[in-house]
N, C-alpha and C. Protein backbone atom coordinates (compact mmCIF):
# COMPACT_ATOMS: atom_id res chain seq x y z
N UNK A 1 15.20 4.70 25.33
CA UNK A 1 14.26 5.11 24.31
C UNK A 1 14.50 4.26 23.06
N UNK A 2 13.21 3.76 22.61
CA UNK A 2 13.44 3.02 21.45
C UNK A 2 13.75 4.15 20.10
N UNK A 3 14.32 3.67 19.08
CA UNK A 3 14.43 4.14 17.78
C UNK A 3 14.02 3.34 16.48
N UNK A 4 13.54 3.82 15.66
CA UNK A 4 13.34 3.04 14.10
C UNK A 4 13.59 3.81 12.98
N UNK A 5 13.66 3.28 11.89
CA UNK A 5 14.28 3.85 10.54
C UNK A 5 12.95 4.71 10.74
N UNK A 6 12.89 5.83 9.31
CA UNK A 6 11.78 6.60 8.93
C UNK A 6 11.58 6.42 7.18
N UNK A 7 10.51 6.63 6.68
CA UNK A 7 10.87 6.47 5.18
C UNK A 7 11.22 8.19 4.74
N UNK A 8 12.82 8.66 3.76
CA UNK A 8 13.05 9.42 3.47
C UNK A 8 12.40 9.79 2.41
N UNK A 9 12.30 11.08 1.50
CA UNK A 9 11.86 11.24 0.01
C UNK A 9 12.58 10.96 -0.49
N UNK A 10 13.47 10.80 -0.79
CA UNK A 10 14.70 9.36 -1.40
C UNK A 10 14.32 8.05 -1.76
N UNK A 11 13.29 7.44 -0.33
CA UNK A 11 13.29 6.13 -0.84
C UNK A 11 11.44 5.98 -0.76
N UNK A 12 10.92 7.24 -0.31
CA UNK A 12 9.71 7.07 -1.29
C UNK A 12 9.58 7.28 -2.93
N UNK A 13 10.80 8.19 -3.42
CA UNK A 13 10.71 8.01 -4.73
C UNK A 13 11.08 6.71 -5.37
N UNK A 14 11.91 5.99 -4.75
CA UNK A 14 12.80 5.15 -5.14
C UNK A 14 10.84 4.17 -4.97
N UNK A 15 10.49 3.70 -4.23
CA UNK A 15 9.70 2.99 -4.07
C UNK A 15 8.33 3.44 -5.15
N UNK A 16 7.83 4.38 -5.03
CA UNK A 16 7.21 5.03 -6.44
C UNK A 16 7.84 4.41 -7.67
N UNK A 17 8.92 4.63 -7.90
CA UNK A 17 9.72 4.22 -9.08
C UNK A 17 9.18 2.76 -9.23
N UNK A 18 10.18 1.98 -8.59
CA UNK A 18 9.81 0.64 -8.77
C UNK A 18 8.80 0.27 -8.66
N UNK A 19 7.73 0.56 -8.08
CA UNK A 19 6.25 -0.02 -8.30
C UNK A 19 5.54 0.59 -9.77
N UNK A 20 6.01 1.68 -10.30
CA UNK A 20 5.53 2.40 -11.89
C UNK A 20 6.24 1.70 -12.59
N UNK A 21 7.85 1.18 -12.44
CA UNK A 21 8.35 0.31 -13.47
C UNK A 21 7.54 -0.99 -13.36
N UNK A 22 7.05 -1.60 -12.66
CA UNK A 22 6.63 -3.40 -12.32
C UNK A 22 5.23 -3.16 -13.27
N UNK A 23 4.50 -2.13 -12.98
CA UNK A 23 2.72 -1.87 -13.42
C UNK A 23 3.53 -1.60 -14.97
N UNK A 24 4.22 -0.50 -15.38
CA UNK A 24 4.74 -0.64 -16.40
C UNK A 24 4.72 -1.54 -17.54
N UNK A 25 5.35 -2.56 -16.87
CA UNK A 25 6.15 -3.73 -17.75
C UNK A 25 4.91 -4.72 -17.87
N UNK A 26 4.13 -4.77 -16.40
CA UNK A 26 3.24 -5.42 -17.20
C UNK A 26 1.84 -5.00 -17.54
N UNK A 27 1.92 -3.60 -18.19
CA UNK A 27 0.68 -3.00 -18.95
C UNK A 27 -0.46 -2.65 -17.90
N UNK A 28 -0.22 -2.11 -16.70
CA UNK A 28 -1.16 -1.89 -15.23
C UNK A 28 -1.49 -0.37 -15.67
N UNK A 29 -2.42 -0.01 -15.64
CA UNK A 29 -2.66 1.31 -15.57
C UNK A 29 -3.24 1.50 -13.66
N UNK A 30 -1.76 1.99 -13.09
CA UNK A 30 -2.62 1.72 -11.29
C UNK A 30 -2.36 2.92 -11.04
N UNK A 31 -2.99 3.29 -9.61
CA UNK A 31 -2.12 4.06 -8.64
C UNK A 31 -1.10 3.73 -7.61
N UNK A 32 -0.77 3.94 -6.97
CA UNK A 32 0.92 4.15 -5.94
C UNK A 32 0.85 4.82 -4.74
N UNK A 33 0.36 4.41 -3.65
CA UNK A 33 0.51 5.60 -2.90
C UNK A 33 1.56 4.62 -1.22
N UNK A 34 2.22 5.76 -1.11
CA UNK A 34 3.11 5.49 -0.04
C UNK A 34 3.02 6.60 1.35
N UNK A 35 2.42 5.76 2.25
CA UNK A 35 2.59 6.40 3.79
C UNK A 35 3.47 6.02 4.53
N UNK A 36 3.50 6.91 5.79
CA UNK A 36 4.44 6.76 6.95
C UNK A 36 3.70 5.51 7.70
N UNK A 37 4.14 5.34 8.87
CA UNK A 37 3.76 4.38 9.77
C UNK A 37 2.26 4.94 10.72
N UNK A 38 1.76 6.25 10.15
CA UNK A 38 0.77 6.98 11.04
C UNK A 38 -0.02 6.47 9.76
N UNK A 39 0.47 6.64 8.72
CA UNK A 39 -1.23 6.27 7.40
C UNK A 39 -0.96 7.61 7.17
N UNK A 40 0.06 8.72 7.16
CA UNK A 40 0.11 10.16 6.81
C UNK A 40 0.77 9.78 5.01
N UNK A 41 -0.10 10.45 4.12
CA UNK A 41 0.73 9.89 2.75
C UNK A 41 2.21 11.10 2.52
N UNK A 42 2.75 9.98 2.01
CA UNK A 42 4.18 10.81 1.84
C UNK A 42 4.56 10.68 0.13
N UNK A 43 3.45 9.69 -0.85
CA UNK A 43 3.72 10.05 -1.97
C UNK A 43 2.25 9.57 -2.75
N UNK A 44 2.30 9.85 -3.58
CA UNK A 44 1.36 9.22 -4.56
C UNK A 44 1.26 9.47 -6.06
N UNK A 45 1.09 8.22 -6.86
CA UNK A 45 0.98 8.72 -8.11
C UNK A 45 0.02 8.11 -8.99
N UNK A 46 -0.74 8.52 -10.21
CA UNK A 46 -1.61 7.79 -10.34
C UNK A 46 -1.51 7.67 -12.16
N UNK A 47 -1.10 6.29 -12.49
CA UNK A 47 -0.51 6.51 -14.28
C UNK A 47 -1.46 6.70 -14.94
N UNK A 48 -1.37 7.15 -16.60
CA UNK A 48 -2.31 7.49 -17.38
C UNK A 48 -3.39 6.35 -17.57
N UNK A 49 -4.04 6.60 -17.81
CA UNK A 49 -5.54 5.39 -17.68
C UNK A 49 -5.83 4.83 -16.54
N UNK A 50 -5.23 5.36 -15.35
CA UNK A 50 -5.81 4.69 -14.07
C UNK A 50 -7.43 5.58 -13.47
N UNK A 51 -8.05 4.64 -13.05
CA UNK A 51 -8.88 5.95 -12.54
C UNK A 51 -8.78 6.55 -11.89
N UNK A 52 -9.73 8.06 -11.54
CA UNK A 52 -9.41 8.88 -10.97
C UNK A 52 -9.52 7.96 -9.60
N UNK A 53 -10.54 7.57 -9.03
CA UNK A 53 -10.61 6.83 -7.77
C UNK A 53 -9.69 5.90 -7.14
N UNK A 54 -8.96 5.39 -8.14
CA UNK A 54 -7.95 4.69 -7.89
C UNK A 54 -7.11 5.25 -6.78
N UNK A 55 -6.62 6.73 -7.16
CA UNK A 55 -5.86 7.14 -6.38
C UNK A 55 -6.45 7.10 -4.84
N UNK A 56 -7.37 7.14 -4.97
CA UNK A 56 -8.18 7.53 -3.01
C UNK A 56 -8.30 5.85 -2.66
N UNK A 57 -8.38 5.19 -3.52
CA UNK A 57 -8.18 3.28 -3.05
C UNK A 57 -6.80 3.24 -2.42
N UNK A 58 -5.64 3.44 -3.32
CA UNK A 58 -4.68 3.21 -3.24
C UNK A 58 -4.65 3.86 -1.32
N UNK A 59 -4.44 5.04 -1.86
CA UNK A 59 -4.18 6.02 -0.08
C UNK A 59 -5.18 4.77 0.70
N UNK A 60 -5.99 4.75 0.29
CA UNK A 60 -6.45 3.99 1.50
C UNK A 60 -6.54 2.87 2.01
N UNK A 61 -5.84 1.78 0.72
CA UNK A 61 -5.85 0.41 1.04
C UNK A 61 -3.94 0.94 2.07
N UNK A 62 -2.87 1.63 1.65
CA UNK A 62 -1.96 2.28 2.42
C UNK A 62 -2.32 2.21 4.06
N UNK A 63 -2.87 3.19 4.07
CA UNK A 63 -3.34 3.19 5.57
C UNK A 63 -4.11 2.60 6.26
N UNK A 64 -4.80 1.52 5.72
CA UNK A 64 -5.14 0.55 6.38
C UNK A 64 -4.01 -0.36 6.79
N UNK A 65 -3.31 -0.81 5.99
CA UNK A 65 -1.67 -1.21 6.20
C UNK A 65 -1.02 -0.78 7.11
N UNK A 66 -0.56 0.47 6.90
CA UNK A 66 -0.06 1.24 8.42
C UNK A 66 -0.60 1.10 9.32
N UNK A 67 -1.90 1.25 9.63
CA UNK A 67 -2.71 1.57 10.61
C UNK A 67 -2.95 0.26 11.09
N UNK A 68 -3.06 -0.67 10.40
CA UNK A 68 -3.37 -2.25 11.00
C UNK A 68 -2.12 -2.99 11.39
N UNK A 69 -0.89 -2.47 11.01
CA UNK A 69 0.23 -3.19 11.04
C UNK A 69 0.56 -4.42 10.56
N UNK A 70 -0.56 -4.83 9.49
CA UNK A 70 -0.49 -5.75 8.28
C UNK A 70 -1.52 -5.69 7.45
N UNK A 71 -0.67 -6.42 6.38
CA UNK A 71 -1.62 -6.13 4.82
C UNK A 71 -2.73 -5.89 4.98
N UNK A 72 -3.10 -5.35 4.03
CA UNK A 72 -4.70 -5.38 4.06
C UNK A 72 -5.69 -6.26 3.49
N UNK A 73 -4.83 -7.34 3.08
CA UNK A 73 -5.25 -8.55 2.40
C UNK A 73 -6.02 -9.44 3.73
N UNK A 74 -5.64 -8.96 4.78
CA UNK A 74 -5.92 -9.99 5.97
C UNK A 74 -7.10 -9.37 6.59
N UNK A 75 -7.41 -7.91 6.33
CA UNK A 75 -8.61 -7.86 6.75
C UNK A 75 -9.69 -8.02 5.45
N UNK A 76 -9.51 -7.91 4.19
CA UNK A 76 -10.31 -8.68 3.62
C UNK A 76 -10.81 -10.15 3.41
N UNK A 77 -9.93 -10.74 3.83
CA UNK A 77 -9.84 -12.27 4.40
C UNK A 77 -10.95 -12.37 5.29
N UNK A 78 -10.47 -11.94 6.29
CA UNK A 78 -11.61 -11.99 7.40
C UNK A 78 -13.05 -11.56 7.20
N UNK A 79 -13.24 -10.47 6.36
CA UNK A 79 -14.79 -10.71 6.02
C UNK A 79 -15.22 -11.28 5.04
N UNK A 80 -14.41 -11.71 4.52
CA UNK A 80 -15.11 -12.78 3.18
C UNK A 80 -15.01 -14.34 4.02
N UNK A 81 -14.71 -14.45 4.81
CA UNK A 81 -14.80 -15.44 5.93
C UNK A 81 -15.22 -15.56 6.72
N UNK A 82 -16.66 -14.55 7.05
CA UNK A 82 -17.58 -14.02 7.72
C UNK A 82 -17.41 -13.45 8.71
N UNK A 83 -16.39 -12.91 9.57
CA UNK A 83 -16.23 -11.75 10.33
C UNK A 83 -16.60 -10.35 9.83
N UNK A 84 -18.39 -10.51 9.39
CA UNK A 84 -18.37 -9.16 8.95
C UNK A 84 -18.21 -8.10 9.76
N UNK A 85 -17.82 -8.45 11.04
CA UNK A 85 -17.89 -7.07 11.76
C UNK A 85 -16.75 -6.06 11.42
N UNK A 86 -15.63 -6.51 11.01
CA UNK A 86 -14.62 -5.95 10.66
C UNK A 86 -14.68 -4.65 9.69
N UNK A 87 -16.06 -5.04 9.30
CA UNK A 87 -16.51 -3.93 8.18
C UNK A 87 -17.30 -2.32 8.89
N UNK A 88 -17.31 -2.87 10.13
CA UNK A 88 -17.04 -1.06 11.00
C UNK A 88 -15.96 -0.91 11.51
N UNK A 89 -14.92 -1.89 11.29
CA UNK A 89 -13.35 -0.99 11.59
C UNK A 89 -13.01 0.16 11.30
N UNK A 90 -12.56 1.29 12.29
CA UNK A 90 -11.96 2.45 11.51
C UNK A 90 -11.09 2.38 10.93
N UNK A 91 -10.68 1.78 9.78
CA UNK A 91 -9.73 1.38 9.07
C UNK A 91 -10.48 2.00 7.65
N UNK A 92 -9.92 2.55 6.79
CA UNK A 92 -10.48 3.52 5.41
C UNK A 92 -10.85 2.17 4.26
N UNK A 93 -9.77 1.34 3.70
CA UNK A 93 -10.01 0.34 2.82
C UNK A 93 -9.28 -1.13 3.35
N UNK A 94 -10.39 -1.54 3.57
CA UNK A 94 -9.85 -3.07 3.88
C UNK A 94 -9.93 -4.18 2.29
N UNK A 95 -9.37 -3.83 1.17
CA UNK A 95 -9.01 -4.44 0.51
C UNK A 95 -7.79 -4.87 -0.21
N UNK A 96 -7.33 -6.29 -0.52
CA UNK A 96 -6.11 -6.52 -0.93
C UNK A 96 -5.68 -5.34 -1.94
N UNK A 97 -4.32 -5.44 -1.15
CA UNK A 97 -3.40 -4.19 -2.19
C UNK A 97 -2.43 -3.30 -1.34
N UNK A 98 -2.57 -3.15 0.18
CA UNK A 98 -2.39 -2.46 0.68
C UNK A 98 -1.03 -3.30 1.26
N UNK A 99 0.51 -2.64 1.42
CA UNK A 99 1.47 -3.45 2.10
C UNK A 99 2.52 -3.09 3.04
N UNK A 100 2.30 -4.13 4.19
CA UNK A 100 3.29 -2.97 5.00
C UNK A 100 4.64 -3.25 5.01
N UNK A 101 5.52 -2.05 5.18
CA UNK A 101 6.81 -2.08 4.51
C UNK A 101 7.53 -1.62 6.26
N UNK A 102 7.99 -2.82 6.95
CA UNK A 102 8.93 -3.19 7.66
C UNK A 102 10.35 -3.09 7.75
N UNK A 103 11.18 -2.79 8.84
CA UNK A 103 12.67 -2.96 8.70
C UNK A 103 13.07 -2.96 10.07
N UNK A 104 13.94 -4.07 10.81
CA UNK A 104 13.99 -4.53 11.69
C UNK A 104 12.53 -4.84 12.23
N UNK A 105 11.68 -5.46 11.88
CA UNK A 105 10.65 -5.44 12.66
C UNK A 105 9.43 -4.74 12.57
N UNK A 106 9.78 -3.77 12.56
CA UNK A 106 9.11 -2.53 13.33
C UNK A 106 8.43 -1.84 11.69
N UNK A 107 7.13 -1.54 12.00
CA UNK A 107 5.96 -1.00 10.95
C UNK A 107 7.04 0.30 10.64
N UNK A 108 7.81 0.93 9.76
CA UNK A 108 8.02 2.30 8.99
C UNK A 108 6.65 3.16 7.96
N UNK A 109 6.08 2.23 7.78
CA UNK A 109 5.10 2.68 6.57
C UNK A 109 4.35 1.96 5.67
N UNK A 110 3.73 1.86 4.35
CA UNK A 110 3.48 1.09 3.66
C UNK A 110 2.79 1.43 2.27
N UNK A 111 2.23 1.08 1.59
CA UNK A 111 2.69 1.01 0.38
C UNK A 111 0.93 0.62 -0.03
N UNK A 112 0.20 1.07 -0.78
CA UNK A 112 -0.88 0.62 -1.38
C UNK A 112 -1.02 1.05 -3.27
N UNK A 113 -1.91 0.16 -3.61
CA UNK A 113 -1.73 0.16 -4.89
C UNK A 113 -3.23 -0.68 -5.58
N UNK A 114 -4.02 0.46 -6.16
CA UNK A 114 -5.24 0.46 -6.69
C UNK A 114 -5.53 0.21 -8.42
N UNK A 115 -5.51 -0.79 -8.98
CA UNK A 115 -6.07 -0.53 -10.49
C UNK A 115 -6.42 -2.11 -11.58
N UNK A 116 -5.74 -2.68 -10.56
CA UNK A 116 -5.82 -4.02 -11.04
C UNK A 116 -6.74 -5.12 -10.58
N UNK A 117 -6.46 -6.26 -10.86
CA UNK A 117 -6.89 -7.33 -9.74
C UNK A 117 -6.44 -7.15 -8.59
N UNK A 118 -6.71 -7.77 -7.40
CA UNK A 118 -5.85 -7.92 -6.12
C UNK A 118 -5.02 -7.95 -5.64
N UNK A 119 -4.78 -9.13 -6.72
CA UNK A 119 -3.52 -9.81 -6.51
C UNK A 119 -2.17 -9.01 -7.18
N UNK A 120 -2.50 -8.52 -8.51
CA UNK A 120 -1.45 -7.80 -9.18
C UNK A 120 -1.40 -6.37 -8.52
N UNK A 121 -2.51 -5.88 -8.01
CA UNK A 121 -2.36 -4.80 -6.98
C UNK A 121 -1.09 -5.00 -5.82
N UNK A 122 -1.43 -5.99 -4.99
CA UNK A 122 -0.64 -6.45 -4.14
C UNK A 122 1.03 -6.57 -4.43
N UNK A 123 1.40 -7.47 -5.92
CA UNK A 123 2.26 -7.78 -6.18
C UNK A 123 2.92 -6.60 -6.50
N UNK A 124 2.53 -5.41 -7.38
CA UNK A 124 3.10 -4.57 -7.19
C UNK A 124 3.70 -3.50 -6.85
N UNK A 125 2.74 -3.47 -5.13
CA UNK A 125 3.15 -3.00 -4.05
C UNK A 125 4.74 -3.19 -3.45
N UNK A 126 4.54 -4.49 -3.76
CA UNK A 126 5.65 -5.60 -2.90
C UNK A 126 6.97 -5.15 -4.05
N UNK A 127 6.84 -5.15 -5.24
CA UNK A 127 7.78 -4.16 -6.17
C UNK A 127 8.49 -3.37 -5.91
N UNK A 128 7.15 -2.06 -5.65
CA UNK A 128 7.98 -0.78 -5.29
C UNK A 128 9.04 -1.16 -3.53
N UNK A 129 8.51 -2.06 -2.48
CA UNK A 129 9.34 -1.86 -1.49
C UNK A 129 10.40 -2.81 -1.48
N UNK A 130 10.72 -3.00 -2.31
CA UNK A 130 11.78 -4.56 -2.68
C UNK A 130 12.83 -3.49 -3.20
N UNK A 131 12.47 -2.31 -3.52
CA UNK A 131 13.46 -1.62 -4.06
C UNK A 131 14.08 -0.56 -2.74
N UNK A 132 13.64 -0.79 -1.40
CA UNK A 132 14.20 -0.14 -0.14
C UNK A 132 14.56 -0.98 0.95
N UNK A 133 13.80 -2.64 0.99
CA UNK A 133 14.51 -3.12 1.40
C UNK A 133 15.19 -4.25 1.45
């Protein structure tokens, strides 16, 4: 029988943390949201001046991550590169931001993050899980 890590509430806070310190520092008003490897959310937070919607981006650029078993930057790729079909994937948000957070290999969960550009979305995804692994 195979085995893999799980993400604890330990190091979803820890990962919350560090992605609110990174948006922090550099003036992000985002959301945070962190799932398991099913796209089940196990945290979320959403800072003052973010929008309310943000938070339901975030969860969902997350579980597209989980659920795709990579970023979600790659299925926005693909339809801005004309694979529009990708755009009836059952997948919730196929836009950059969403990141999956790996260890040995193997998908544990991932990490999405709604309020910015893309890119600073993304980057400070990659924040909060730099602080677990």
């Amino acid at each position: 029988m195979k085995t893999k890590a799980v993400l604890t509430l330990t190091e979803v806070r820890s990962i919350l943390d560090a992605a609110e310190q990174h948006a922090r520092e550099q003036g992000w008003a985002v959301s945070i949201a962190v799932v398991d490897d099913g796209g089940h959310a196990l945290g979320l937070l959403r800072l003052d001046d973010a929008a309310p919607v943000s938070a339901e981006i975030a969860l969902g650029k997350a579980r597209t991550a989980a659920l795709g078993r990579r970023d979600s930057e790659g299925y926005e790729d693909m339809i801005n590169q004309g694979r529009t079909a990708f755009v009836s994937a059952p997948l919730p948000v196929m836009l950059t931001g969403g990141v999956v957070l790996r260890i040995d290999g193997q998908v544990i969960g991932a990490v999405g993050v709604s309020g910015v550009r893309p890119e600073q979305d993304a980057e400070t995804a990659r924040a909060g899980i730099a602080a677990v692994v």
